[in-house]
Protein backbone atom coordinates (compact mmCIF):
# COMPACT_ATOMS: atom_id res chain seq x y z
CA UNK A 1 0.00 0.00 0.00
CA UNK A 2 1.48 3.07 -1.28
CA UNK A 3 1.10 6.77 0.94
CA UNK A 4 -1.23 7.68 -1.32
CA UNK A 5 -3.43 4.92 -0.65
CA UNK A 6 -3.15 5.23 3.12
CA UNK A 7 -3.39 8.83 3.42
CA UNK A 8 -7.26 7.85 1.47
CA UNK A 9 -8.17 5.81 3.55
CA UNK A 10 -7.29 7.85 6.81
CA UNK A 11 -9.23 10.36 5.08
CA UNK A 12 -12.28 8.54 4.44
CA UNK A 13 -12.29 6.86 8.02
CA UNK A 14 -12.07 9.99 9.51
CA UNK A 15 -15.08 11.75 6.92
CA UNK A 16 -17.09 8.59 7.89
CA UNK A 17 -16.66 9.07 12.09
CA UNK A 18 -17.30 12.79 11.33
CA UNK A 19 -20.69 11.64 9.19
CA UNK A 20 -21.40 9.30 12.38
CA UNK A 21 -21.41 11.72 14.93
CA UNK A 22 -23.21 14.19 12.82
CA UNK A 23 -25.83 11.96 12.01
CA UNK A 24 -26.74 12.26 15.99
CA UNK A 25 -27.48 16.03 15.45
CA UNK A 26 -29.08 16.16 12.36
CA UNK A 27 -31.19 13.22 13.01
CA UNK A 28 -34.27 15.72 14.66
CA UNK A 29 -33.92 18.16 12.19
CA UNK A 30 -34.63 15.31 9.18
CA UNK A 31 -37.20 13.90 11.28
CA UNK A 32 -38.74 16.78 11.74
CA UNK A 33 -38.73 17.49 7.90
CA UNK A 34 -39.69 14.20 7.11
CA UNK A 35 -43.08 14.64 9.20
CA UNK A 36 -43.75 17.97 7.72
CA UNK A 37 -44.37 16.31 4.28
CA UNK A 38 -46.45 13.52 5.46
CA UNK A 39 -50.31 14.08 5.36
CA UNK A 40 -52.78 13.28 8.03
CA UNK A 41 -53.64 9.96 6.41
CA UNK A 42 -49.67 8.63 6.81
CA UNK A 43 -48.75 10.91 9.69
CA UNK A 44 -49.91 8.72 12.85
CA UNK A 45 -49.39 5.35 10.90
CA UNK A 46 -48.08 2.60 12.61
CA UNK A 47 -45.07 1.13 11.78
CA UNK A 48 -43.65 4.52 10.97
CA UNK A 49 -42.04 4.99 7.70
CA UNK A 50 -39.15 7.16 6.55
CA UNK A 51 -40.38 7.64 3.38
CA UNK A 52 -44.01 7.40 1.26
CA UNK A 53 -44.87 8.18 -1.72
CA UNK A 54 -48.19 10.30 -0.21
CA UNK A 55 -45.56 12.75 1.37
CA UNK A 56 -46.07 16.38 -0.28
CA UNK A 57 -45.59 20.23 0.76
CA UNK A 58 -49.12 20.42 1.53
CA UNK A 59 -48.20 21.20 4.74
CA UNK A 60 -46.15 24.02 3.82
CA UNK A 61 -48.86 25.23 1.84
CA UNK A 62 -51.52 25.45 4.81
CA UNK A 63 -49.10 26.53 7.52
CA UNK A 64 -48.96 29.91 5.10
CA UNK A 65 -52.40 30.14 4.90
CA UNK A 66 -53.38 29.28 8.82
CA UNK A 67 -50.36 30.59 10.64
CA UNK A 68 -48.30 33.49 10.66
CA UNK A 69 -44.69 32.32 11.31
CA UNK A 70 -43.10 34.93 9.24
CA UNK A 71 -44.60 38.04 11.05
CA UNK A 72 -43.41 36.38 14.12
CA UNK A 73 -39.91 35.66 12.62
CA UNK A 74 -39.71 39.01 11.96
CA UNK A 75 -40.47 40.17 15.38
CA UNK A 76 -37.79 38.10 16.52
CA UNK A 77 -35.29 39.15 14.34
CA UNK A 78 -36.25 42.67 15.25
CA UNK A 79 -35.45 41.89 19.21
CA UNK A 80 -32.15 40.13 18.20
CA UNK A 81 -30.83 42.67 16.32
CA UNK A 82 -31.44 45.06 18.66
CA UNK A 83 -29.86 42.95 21.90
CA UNK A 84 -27.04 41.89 19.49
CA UNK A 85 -26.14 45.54 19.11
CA UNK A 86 -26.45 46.79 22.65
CA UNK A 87 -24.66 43.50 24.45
CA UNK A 88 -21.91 43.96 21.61
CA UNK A 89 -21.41 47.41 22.06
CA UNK A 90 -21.49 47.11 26.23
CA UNK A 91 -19.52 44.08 26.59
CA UNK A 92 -16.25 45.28 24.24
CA UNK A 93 -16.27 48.45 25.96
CA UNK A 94 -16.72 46.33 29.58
CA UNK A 95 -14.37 44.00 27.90
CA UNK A 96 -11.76 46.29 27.46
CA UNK A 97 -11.97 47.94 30.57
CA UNK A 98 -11.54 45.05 32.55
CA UNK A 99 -8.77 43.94 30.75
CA UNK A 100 -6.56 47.09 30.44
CA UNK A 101 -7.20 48.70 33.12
CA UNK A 102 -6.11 47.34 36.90
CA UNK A 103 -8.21 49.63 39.00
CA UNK A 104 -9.94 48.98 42.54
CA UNK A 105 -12.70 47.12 41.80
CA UNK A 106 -11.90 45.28 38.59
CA UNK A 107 -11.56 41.13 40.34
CA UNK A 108 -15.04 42.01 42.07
CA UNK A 109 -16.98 43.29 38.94
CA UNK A 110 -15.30 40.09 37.03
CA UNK A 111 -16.72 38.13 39.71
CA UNK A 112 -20.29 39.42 39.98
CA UNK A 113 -20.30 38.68 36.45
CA UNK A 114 -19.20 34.93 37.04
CA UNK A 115 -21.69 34.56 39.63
CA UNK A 116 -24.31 35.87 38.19
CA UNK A 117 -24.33 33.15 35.43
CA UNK A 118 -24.79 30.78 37.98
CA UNK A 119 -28.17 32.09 39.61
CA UNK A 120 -31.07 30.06 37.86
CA UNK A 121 -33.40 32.95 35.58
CA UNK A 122 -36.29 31.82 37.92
CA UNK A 123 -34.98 33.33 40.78
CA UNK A 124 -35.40 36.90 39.45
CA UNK A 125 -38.59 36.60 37.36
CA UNK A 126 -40.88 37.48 39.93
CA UNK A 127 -39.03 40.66 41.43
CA UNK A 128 -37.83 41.52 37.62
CA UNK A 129 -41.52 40.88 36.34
CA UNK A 130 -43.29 43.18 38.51
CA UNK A 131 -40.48 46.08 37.76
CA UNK A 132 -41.02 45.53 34.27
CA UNK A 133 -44.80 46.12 35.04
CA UNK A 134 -44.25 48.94 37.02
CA UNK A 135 -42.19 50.80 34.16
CA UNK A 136 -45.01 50.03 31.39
CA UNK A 137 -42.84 47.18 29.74
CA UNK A 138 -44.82 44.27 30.08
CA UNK A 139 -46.29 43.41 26.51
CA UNK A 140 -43.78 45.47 25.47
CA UNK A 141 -41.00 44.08 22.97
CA UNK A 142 -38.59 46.98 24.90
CA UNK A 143 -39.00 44.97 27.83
CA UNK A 144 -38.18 41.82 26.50
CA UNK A 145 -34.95 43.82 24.75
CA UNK A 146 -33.97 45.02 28.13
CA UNK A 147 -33.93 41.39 29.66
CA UNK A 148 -32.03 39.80 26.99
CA UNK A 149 -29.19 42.18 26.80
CA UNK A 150 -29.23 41.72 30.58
CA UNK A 151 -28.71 37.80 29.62
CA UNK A 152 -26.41 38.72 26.98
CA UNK A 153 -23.79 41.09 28.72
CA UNK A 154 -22.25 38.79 31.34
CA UNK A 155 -20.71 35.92 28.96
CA UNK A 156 -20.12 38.31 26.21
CA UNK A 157 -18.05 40.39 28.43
CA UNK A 158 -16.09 37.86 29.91
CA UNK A 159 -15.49 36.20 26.87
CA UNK A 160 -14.58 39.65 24.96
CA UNK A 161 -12.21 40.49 27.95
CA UNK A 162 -10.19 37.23 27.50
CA UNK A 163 -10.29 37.67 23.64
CA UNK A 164 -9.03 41.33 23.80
CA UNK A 165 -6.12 39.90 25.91
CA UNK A 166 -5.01 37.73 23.76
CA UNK A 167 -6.23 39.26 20.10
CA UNK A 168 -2.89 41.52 19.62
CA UNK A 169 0.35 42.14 20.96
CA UNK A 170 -0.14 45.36 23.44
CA UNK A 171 3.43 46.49 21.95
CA UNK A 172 0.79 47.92 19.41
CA UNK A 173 -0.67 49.99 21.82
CA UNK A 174 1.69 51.31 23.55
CA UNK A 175 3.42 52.05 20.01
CA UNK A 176 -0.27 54.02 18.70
CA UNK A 177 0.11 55.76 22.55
CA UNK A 178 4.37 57.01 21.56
CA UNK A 179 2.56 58.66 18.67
CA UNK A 180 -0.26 60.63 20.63
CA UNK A 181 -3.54 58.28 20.70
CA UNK A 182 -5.78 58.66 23.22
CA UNK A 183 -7.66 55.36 24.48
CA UNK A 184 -10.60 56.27 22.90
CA UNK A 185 -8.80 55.97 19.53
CA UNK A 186 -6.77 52.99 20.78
CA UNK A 187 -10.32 51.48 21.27
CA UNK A 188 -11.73 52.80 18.23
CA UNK A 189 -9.09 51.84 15.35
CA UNK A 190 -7.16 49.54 16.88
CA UNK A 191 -9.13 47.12 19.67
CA UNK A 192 -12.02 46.77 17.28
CA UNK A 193 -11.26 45.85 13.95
CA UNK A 194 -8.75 43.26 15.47
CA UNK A 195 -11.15 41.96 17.43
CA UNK A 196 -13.93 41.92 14.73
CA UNK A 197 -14.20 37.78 15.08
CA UNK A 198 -14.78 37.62 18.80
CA UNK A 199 -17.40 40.80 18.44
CA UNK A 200 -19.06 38.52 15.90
CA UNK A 201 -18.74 35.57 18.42
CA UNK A 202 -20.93 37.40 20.56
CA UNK A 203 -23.63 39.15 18.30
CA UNK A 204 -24.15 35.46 17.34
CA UNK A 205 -24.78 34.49 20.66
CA UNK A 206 -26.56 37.06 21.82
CA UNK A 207 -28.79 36.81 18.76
CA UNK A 208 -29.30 32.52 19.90
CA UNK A 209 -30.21 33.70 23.33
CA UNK A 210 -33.28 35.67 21.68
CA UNK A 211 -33.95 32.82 19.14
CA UNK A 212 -33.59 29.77 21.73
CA UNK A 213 -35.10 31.33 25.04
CA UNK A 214 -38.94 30.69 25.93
CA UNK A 215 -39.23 31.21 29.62
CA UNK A 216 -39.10 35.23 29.65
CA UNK A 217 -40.82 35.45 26.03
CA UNK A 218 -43.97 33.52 27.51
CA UNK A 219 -44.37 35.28 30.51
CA UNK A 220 -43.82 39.20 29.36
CA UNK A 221 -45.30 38.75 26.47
CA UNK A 222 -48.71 37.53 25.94
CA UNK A 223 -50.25 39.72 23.35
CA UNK A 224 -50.60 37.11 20.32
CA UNK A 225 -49.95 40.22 17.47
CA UNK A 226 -46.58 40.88 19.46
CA UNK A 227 -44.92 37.59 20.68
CA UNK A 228 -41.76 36.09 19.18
CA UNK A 229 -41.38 33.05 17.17
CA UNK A 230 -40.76 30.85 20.61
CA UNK A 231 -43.98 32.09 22.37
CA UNK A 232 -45.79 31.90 18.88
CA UNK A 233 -44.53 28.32 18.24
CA UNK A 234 -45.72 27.13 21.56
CA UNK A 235 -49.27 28.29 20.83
CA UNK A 236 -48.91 26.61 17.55
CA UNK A 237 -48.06 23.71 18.59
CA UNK A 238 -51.24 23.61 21.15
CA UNK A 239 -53.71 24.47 18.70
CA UNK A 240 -51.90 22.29 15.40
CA UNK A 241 -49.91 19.43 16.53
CA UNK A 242 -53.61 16.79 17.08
CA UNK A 243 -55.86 15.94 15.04
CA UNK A 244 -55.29 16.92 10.77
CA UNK A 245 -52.71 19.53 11.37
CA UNK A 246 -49.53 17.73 12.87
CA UNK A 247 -48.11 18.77 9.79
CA UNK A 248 -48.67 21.95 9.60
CA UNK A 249 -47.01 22.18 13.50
CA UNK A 250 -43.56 20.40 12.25
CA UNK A 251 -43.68 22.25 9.00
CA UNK A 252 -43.81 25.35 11.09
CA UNK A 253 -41.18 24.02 13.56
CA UNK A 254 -38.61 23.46 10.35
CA UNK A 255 -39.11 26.79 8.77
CA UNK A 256 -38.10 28.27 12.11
CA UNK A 257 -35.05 26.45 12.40
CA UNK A 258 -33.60 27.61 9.28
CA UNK A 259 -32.24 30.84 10.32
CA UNK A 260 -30.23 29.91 12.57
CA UNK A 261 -28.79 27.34 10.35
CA UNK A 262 -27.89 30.06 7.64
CA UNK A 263 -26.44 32.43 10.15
CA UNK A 264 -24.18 29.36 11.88
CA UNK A 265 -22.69 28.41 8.33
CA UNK A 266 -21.72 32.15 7.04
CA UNK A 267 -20.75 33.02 10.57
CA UNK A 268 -18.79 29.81 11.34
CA UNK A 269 -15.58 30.87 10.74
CA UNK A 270 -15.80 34.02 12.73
CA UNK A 271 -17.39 31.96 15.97
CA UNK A 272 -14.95 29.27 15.81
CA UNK A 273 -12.05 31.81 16.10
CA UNK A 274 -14.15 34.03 18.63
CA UNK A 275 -14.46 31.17 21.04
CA UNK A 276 -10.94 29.58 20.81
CA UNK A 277 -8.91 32.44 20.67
CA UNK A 278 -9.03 33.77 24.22
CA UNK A 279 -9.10 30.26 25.29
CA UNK A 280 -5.08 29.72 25.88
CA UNK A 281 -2.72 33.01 26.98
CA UNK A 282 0.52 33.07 25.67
C-alpha cells in the first residue's frame, strides 16, 4: 500500500466518524422534515415509515395560509438585532476595561459577572416581572430587549475580555500611545477591527439567546400580534400538533429552524475563532 493509498483511507475513516457523529445532530432536524411532508392519512401510521410516496408540501402550503410564522420571525429578528447591538457594544467596551485597566474594583466586577451566570433565571422573574410592570414594559418588545441584553452582557463580556487579551500584541498599543492616541482611539481603530471575530462571536450568541429562550418570552409577552417566534410556536403547537394539522405544527417548527442554520454556516468561521482564541494566553 502506497502513501497515497493510506493517506485515502485515513481520510475517508475519519469523513465517515465525522458523518457518524453528525448523524446524531441532524437526526431531529430530518425527522422533523420528514413529518412535515407527510399528510394526516400517513402521519400517525403505525409502523412509521421514513419515506411514502403520499408525502407532499401540503403542509407548507396550509401553515402559510393558517399561521403566521413569518410576522413572528420578523419580530424576533427585530429583538435580536437590537440585543445583538447593545450586548456587543457594552460588553467590548466592559471588555476592554476590565482587561486594560487594573483599578480597585476590577476582580469584584469580574466576579459578579461569574456569579451571576450561575443564579437560575427563575430566581429573578418574579421581582424583575413586577419592575417591568411597574415601568409600562410588560407586553412590550422593549421589555423583553432590556432582559435579553441583561442575559447577553455577562458571557459576552467575559469572553470579549479574555479575547481582547489575547487578540494583539499590546506592543501595538503602547506604540499608537508614543505617537499621541488617546484610548478612545486605541479602542476605536485599533481594539475593534482586530477583534472583529470575537465581536461577531458574541452578536451570534446574543442573537441565539433571543432565538432559543422561551421562559421570559412567555411570561412578558402575551399579546398574540406581538410575541416572538418561541412564544408563537408554543401556541402553535397547542392548537396544530392533534388531530389533521400535525403537519402543519412540524412544517412550522422546520421553517423556524432555518435561520439559525444560515447564520451558523456564514458566521462559522468568525465563531470558531471568537471562542478559541481567548481560550489559551501566551
Amino acid at each position: 500500500m502506497t502513501l497515497k493509498q493510506s493517506n485515502r483511507i485515513k481520510t475517508f475513516i475519519k469523513l465517515v466518524i465525522v458523518l457518524l457523529f453528525s448523524s446524531f445532530g441532524l437526526f431531529p432536524f430530518i425527522w422533523l422534515f420528514l413529518t412535515s411532508l407527510k399528510p394526516y392519512s400517513i402521519l400517525y401510521k403505525l409502523p412509521l415509515k421514513w419515506f411514502d410516496k403520499a408525502m407532499n408540501f401540503s403542509n407548507y402550503l396550509n401553515m402559510l395560509k393558517e399561521v403566521p410564522v413569518f410576522r413572528h420571525l420578523f419580530i424576533t429578528f427585530i429583538v435580536g438585532i437590537f440585543v445583538a447591538i447593545l450586548a456587543v457594544t457594552i460588553s467590548t467596551g466592559a471588555g476592554y476595561i476590565l482587561s486594560h485597566f487594573n483599578f480597585r474594583g476590577n476582580f469584584f466586577l469580574t466576579l459578579m459577572l461569574l456569579i451571576s451566570q450561575m443564579l437560575p433565571q427563575i430566581v429573578i422573574m418574579v421581582p424583575l416581572y413586577f419592575l417591568l410592570l411597574q415601568l409600562g414594559l410588560v407586553n412590550n418588545l422593549v421589555g423583553l430587549v432590556v432582559v435579553y441584553t441583561g442575559m447577553a452582557i455577562p458571557f459576552s463580556t467575559l469572553m470579549l475580555r479574555s479575547y481582547i487579551e489575547t487578540a494583539y500584541s499590546k506592543n501595538l498599543e503602547d506604540s499608537a500611545r508614543v505617537d499621541g492616541c488617546t484610548y478612545f482611539q486605541i479602542y476605536f481603530h485599533i481594539t475593534v477591527p482586530l477583534c472583529m471575530p470575537g465581536i461577531a462571536a458574541v452578536a451570534l450568541f446574543a442573537f441565539m439567546i433571543i432565538y432559543e429562550e422561551f421562559m421570559w418570552a412567555n411570561v412578558l409577552i402575551t399579546r398574540n400580534s406581538i410575541k416572538t417566534i418561541q412564544s408563537a410556536l408554543y401556541s402553535f403547537f397547542g392548537i396544530y400538533s392533534s388531530g389533521t394539522s400535525g403537519g402543519i405544527a412540524s412544517a412550522a417548527g422546520f421553517v423556524v429552524t432555518i435561520p439559525t442554520i444560515i447564520l451558523a454556516f456564514f458566521l462559522q468561521r468568525y465563531l470558531v475563532t471568537g471562542l478559541t482564541a481567548g481560550a489559551v494566553k501566551e
